[in-house]
N, C-alpha and C. Protein backbone atom coordinates (compact mmCIF):
# COMPACT_ATOMS: atom_id res chain seq x y z
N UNK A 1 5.91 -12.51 -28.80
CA UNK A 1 6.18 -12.45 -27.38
C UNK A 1 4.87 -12.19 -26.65
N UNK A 2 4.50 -12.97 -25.93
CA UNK A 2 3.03 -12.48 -24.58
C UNK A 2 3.40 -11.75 -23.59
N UNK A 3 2.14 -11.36 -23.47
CA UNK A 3 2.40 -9.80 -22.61
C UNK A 3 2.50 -11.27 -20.87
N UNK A 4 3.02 -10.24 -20.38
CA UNK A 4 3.65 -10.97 -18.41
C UNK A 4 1.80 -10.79 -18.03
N UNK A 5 1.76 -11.52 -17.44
CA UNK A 5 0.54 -11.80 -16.46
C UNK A 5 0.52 -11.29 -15.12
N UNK A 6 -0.11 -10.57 -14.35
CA UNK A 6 -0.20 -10.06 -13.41
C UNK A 6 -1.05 -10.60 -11.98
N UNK A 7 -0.09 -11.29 -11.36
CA UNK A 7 -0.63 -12.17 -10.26
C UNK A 7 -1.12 -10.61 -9.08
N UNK A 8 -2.83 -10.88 -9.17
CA UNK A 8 -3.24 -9.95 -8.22
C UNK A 8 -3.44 -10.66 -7.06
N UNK A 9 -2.88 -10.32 -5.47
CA UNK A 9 -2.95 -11.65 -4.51
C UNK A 9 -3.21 -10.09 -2.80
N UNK A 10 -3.15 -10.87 -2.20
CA UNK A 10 -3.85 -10.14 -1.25
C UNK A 10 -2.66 -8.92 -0.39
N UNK A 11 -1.37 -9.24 -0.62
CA UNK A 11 -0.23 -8.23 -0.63
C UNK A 11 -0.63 -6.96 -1.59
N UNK A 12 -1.28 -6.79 -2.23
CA UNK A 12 -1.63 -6.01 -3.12
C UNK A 12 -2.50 -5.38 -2.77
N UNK A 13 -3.58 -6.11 -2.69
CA UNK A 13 -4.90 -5.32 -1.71
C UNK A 13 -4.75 -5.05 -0.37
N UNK A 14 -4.01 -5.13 0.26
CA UNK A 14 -3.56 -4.46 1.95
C UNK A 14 -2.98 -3.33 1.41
N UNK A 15 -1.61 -3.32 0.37
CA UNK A 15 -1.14 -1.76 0.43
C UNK A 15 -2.21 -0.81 -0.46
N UNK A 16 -2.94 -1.05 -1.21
CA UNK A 16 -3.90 -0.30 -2.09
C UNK A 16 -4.75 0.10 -0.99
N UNK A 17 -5.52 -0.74 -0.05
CA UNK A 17 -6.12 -0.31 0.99
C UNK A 17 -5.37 0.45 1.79
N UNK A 18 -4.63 0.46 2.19
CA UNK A 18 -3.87 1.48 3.03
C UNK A 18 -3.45 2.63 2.80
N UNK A 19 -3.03 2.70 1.62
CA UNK A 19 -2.96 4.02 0.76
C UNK A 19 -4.03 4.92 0.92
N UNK A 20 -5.05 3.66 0.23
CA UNK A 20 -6.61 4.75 0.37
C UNK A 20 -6.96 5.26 1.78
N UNK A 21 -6.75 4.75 2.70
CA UNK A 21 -6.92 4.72 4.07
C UNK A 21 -6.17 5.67 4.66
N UNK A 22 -4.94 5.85 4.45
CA UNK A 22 -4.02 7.06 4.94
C UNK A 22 -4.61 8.62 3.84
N UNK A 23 -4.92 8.13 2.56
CA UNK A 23 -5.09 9.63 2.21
C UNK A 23 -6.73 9.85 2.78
N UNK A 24 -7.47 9.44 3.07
CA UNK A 24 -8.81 9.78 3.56
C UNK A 24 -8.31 10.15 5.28
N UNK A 25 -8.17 9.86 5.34
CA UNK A 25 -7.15 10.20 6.71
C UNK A 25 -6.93 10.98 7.03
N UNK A 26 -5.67 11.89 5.78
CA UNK A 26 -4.92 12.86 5.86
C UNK A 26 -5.90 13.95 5.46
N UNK A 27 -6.93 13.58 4.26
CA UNK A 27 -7.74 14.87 4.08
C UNK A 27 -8.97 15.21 5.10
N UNK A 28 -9.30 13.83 6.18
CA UNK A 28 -10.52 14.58 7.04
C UNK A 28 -9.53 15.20 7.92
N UNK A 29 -8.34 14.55 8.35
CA UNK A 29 -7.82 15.43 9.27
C UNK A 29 -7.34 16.69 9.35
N UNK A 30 -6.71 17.10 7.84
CA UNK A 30 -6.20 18.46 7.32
C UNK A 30 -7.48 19.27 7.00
N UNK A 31 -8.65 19.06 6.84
CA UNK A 31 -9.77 19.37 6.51
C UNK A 31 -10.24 20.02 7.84
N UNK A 32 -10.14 19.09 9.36
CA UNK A 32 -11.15 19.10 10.36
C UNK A 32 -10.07 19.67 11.69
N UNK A 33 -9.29 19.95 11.05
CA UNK A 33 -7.84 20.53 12.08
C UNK A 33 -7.52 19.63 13.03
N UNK A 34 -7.72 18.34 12.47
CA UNK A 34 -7.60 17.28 13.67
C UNK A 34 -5.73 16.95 13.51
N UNK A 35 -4.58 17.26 14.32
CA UNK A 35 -4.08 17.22 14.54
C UNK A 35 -3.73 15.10 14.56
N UNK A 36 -4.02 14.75 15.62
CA UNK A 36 -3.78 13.51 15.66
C UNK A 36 -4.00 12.62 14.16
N UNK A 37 -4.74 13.07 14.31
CA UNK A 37 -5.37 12.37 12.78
C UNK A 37 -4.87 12.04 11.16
N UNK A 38 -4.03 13.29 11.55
CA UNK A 38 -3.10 13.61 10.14
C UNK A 38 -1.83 13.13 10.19
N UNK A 39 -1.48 12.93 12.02
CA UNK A 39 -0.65 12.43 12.30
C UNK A 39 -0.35 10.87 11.74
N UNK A 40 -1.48 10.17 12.58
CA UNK A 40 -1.62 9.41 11.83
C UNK A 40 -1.55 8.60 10.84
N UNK A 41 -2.16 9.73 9.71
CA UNK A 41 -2.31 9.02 8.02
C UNK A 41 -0.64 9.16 7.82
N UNK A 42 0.15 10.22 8.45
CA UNK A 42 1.56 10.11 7.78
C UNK A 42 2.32 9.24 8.48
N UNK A 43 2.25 8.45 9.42
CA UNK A 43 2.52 7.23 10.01
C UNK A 43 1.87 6.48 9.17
N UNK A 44 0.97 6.46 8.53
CA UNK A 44 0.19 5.02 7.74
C UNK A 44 0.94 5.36 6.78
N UNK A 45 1.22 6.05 5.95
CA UNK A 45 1.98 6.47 4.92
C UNK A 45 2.65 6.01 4.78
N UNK A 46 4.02 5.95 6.18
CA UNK A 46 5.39 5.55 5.94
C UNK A 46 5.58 4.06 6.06
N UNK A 47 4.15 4.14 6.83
CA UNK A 47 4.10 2.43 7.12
C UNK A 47 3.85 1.91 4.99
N UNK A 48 3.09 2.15 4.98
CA UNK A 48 2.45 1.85 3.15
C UNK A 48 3.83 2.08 2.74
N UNK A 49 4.52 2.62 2.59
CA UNK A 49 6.32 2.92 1.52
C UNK A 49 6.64 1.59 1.91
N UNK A 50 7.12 1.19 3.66
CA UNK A 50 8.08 0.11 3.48
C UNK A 50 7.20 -1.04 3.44
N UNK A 51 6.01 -1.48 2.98
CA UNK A 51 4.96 -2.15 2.88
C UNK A 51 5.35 -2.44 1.30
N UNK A 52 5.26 -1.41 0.26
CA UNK A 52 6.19 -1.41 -1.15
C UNK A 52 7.14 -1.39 -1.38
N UNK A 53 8.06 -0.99 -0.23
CA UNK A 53 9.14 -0.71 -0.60
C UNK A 53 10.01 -2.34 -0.36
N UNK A 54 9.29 -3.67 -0.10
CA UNK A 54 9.78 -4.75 0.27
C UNK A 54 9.94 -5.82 1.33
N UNK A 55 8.73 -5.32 2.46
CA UNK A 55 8.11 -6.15 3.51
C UNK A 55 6.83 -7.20 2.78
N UNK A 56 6.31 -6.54 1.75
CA UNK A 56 5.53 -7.43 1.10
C UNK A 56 5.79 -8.82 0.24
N UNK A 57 7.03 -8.34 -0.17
CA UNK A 57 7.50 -10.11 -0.63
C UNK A 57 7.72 -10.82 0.33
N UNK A 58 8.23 -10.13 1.59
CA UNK A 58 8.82 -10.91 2.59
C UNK A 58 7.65 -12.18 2.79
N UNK A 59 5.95 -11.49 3.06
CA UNK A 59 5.14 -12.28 3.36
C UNK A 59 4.33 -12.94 2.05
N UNK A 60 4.32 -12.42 0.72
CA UNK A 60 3.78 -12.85 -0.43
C UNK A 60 4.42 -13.00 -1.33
N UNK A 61 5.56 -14.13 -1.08
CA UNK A 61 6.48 -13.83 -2.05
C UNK A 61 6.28 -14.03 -4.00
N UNK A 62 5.03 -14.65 -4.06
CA UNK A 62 4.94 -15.21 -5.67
C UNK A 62 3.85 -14.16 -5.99
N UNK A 63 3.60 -12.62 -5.46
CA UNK A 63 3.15 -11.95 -5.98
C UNK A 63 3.72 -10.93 -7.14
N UNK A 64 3.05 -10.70 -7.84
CA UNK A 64 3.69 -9.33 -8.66
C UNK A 64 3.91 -10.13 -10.09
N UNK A 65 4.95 -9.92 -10.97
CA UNK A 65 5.19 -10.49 -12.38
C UNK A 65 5.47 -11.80 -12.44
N UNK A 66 4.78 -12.80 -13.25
CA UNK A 66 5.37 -14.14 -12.83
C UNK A 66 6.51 -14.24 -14.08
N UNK A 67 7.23 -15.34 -13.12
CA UNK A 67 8.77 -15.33 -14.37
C UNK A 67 8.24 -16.20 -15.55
N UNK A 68 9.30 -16.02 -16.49
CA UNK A 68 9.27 -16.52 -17.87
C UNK A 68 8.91 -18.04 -18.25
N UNK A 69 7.69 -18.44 -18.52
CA UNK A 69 8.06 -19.96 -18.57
C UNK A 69 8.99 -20.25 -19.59
């Protein structure tokens, strides 16, 4: 049996970036008492969940495991 192949496509790199982007975020802001800021990263946050959680196929749909030939 072969191992599944992993289609890396640019749905992938927006939520990985964003992730990174909300926690740098959350730590200058929790760091710098910046209020807005932290606000923010947990708005980017929730945005990043439904980003994984299935808005991303919506726009990339042949990303992720490809099926069985």
């Amino acid at each position: 049996m072969m191992a599944q192949e992993y289609r890396f496509g640019p749905g992938i790199a927006i939520g990985y970036g964003a992730t990174a982007l909300a926690a740098v975020l959350l730590f200058v802001g929790l760091i710098t008492g910046t209020t807005w800021l932290w606000v923010l990263a947990l708005v980017l946050f929730v945005l990043t969940g439904l980003w994984w959680g299935g808005v991303r196929r919506q726009f990339f749909p042949n990303e992720g495991r490809s099926r069985n030939r």
